[in-house]
Protein backbone atom coordinates (compact mmCIF):
# COMPACT_ATOMS: atom_id res chain seq x y z
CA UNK A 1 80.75 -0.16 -115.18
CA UNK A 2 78.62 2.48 -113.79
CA UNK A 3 79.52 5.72 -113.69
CA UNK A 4 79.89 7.13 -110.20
CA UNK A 5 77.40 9.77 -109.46
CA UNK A 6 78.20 13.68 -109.17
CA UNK A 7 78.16 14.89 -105.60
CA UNK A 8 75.40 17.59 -104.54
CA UNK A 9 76.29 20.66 -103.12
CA UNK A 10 75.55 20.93 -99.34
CA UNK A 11 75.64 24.88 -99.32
CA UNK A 12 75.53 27.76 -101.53
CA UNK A 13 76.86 31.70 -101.39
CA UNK A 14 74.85 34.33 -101.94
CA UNK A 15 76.51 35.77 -104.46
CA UNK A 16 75.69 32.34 -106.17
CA UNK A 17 72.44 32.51 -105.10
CA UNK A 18 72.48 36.23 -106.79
CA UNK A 19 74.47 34.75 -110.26
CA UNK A 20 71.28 32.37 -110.69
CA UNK A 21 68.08 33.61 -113.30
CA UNK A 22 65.60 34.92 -111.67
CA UNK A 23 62.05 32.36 -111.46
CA UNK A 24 58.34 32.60 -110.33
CA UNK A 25 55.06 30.08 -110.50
CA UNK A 26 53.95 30.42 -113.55
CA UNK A 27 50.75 28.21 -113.44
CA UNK A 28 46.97 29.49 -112.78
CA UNK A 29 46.78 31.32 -109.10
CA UNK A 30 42.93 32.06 -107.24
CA UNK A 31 42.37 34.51 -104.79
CA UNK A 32 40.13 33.69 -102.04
CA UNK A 33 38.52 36.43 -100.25
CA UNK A 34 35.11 34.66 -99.51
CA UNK A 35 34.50 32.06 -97.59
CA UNK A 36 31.38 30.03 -99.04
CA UNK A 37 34.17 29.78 -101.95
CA UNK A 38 36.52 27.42 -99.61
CA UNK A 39 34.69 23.80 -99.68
CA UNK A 40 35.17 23.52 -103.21
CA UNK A 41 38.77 24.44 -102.84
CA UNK A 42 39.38 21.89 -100.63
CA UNK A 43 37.56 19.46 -102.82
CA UNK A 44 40.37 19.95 -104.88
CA UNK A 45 43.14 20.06 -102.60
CA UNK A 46 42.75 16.80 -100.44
CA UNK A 47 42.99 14.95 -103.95
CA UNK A 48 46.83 15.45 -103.64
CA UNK A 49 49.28 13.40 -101.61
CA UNK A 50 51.46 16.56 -100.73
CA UNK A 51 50.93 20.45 -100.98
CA UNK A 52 52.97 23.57 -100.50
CA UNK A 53 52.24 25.50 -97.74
CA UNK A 54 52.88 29.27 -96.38
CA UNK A 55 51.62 31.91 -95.02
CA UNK A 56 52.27 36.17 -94.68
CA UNK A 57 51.81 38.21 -91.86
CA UNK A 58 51.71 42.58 -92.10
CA UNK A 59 55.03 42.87 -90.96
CA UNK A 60 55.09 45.49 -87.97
CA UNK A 61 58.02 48.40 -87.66
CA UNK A 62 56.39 49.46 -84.03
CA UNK A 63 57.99 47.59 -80.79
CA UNK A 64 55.01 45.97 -79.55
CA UNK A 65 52.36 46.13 -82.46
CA UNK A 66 51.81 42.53 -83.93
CA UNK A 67 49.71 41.50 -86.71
CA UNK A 68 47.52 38.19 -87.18
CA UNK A 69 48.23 35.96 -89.81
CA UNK A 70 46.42 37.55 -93.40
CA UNK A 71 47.91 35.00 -95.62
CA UNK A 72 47.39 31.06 -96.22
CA UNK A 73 48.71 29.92 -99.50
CA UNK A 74 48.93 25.89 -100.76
CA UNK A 75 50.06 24.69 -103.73
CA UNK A 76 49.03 21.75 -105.84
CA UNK A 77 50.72 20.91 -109.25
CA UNK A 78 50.14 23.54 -111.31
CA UNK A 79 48.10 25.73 -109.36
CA UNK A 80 48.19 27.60 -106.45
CA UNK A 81 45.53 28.83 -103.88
CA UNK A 82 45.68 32.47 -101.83
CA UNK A 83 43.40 32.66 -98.78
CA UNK A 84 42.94 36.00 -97.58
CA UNK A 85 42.56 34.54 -93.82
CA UNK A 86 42.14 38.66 -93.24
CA UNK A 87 38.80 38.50 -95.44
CA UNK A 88 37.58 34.43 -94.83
CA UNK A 89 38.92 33.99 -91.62
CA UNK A 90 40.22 30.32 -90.47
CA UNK A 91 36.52 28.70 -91.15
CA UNK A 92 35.99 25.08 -90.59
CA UNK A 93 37.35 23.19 -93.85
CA UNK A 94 40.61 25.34 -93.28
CA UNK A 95 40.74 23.71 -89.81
CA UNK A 96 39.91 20.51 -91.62
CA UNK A 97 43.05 21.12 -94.05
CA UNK A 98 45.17 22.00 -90.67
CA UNK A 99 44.30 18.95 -88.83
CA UNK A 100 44.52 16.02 -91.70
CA UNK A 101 47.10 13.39 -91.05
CA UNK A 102 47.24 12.08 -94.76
CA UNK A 103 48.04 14.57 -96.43
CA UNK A 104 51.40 16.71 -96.30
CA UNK A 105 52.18 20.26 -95.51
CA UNK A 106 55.65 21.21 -97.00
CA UNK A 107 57.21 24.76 -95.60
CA UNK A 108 59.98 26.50 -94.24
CA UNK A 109 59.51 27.33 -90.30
CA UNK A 110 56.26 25.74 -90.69
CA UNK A 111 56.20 25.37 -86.73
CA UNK A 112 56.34 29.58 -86.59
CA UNK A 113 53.35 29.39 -89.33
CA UNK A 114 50.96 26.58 -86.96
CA UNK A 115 52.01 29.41 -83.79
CA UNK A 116 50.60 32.44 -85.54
CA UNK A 117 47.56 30.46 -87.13
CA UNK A 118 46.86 29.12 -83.83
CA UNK A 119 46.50 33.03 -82.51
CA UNK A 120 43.40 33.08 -84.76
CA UNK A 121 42.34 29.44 -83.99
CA UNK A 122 42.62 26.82 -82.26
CA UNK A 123 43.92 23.31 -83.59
CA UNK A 124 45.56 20.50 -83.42
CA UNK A 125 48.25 20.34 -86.48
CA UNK A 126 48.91 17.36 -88.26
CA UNK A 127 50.81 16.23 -91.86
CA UNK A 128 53.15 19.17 -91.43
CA UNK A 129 56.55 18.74 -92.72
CA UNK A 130 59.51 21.32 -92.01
CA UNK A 131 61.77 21.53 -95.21
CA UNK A 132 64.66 22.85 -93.35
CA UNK A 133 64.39 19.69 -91.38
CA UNK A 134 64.34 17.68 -94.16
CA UNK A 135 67.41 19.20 -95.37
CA UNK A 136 69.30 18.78 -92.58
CA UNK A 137 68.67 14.92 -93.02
CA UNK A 138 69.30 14.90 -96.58
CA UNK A 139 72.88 16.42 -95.28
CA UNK A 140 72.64 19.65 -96.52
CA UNK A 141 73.56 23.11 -95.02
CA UNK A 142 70.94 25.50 -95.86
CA UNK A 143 67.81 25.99 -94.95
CA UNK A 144 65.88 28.97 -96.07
CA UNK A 145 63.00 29.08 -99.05
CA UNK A 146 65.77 30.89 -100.99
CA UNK A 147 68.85 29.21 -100.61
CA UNK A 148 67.25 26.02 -101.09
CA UNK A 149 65.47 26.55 -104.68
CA UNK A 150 68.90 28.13 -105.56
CA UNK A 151 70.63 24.99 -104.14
CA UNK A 152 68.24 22.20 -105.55
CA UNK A 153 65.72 24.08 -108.00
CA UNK A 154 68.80 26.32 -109.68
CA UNK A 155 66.99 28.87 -109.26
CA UNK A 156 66.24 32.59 -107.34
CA UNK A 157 62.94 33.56 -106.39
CA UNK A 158 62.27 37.15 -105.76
CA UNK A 159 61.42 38.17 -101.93
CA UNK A 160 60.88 41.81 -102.36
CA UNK A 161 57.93 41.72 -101.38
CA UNK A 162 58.06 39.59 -98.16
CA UNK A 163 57.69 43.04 -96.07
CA UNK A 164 54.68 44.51 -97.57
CA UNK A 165 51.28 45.02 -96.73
CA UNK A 166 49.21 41.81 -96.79
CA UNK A 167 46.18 43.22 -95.00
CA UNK A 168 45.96 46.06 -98.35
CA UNK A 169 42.43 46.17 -99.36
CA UNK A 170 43.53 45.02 -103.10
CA UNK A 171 47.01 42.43 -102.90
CA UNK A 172 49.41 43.94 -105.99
CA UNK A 173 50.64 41.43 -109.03
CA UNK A 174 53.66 41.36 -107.46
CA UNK A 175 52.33 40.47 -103.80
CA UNK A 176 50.47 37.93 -105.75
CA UNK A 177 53.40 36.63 -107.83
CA UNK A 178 55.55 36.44 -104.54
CA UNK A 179 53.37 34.71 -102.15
CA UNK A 180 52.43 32.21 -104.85
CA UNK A 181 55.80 31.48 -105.85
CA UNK A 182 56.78 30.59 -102.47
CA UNK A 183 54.06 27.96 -102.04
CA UNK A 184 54.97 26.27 -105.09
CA UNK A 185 58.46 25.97 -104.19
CA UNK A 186 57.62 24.29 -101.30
CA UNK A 187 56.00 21.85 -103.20
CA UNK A 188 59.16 21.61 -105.40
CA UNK A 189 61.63 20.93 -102.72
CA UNK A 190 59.21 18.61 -101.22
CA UNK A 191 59.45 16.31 -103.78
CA UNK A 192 63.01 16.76 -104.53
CA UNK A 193 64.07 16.67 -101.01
CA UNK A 194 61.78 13.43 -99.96
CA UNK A 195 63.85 11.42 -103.40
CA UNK A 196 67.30 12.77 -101.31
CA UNK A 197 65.91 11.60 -97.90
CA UNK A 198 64.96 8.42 -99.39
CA UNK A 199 67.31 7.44 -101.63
């Protein structure tokens, strides 16, 4: 006789969320700042099936001063990359990365992320999947970066630093540690959320 299998959580508090230890990536991150450096990261990257994807954007605190994008970060297994799009700008392997249909995008809002790239270039997006999507058809209630690694991952991630300054000269560790962190667990909820979908 089997044994009937425990039902998953479809939402979470926050002050569950909050009771949860406290995670980041802890695998090998690379800054990007130069653009001659971006073939060979691509090289490695369209050897995966799947990658986490985000990006940051200087937040603004002035009505009517916007930023561009400064920000692209994808994760593979075990390693995650940090384009300074501020510094490389969107060059034409990035484009290449945008547009593939083979390979998938995981994010939150990735659809806000494809608008504000789009500001800098223009492109016709392709592999993207929306994680809050796929939660919705894997029945669950949440649907931001954070309540999802706490819901699936058990997990919080840190996002302190969502409202700093990504156009600084010099990103800090924790910038760093943040932005990568929230690549990678788009990757993780990828995978977890796909088995959910699927199963």
């Amino acid at each position: 006789m089997t044994k009937p299998q425990r039902a998953i959580a479809t939402s979470i508090t926050h002050e569950e969320v909050n009771s949860l230890p406290l995670n980041s990536f802890s695998g090998k991150v690379v800054l990007i700042k130069e653009p001659e450096k971006l073939a060979t990261v691509f090289e490695e990257v369209q050897q995966h099936a799947v990658a986490g994807f985000d990006t940051e954007t200087r937040p603004s605190f002035k009505r009517g001063q916007l930023y561009q994008v400064s920000l692209l970060q994808i994760a593979i297994p075990d390693k995650v990359y940090l384009i300074r799009l501020n510094k490389t700008g969107i060059t034409d392997e990035i484009v290449r990365f945008l547009q593939v249909p083979t390979m998938i995008k995981s994010g939150v809002g990735v659809h806000d992320d494809i608008r504000a790239l789009q500001k800098l270039k223009r492109f016709a997006p392709d592999g993207f999947v929306d994680l809050a999507v796929l939660a919705k058809k894997a029945g669950l209630q949440v649907e931001s970066v954070k309540k999802l690694a706490a819901l699936l991952l058990g997990f919080r991630i840190s996002k302190s630093s969502q409202t700093s300054n990504w156009d600084a000269d010099v990103l800090t560790q924790k910038q760093i540690e943040y932005a990568a962190t929230d690549a990678w667990v788009c990757l993780e909820l990828y995978r977890k959320l796909s088995t959910m979908v699927l199963s």
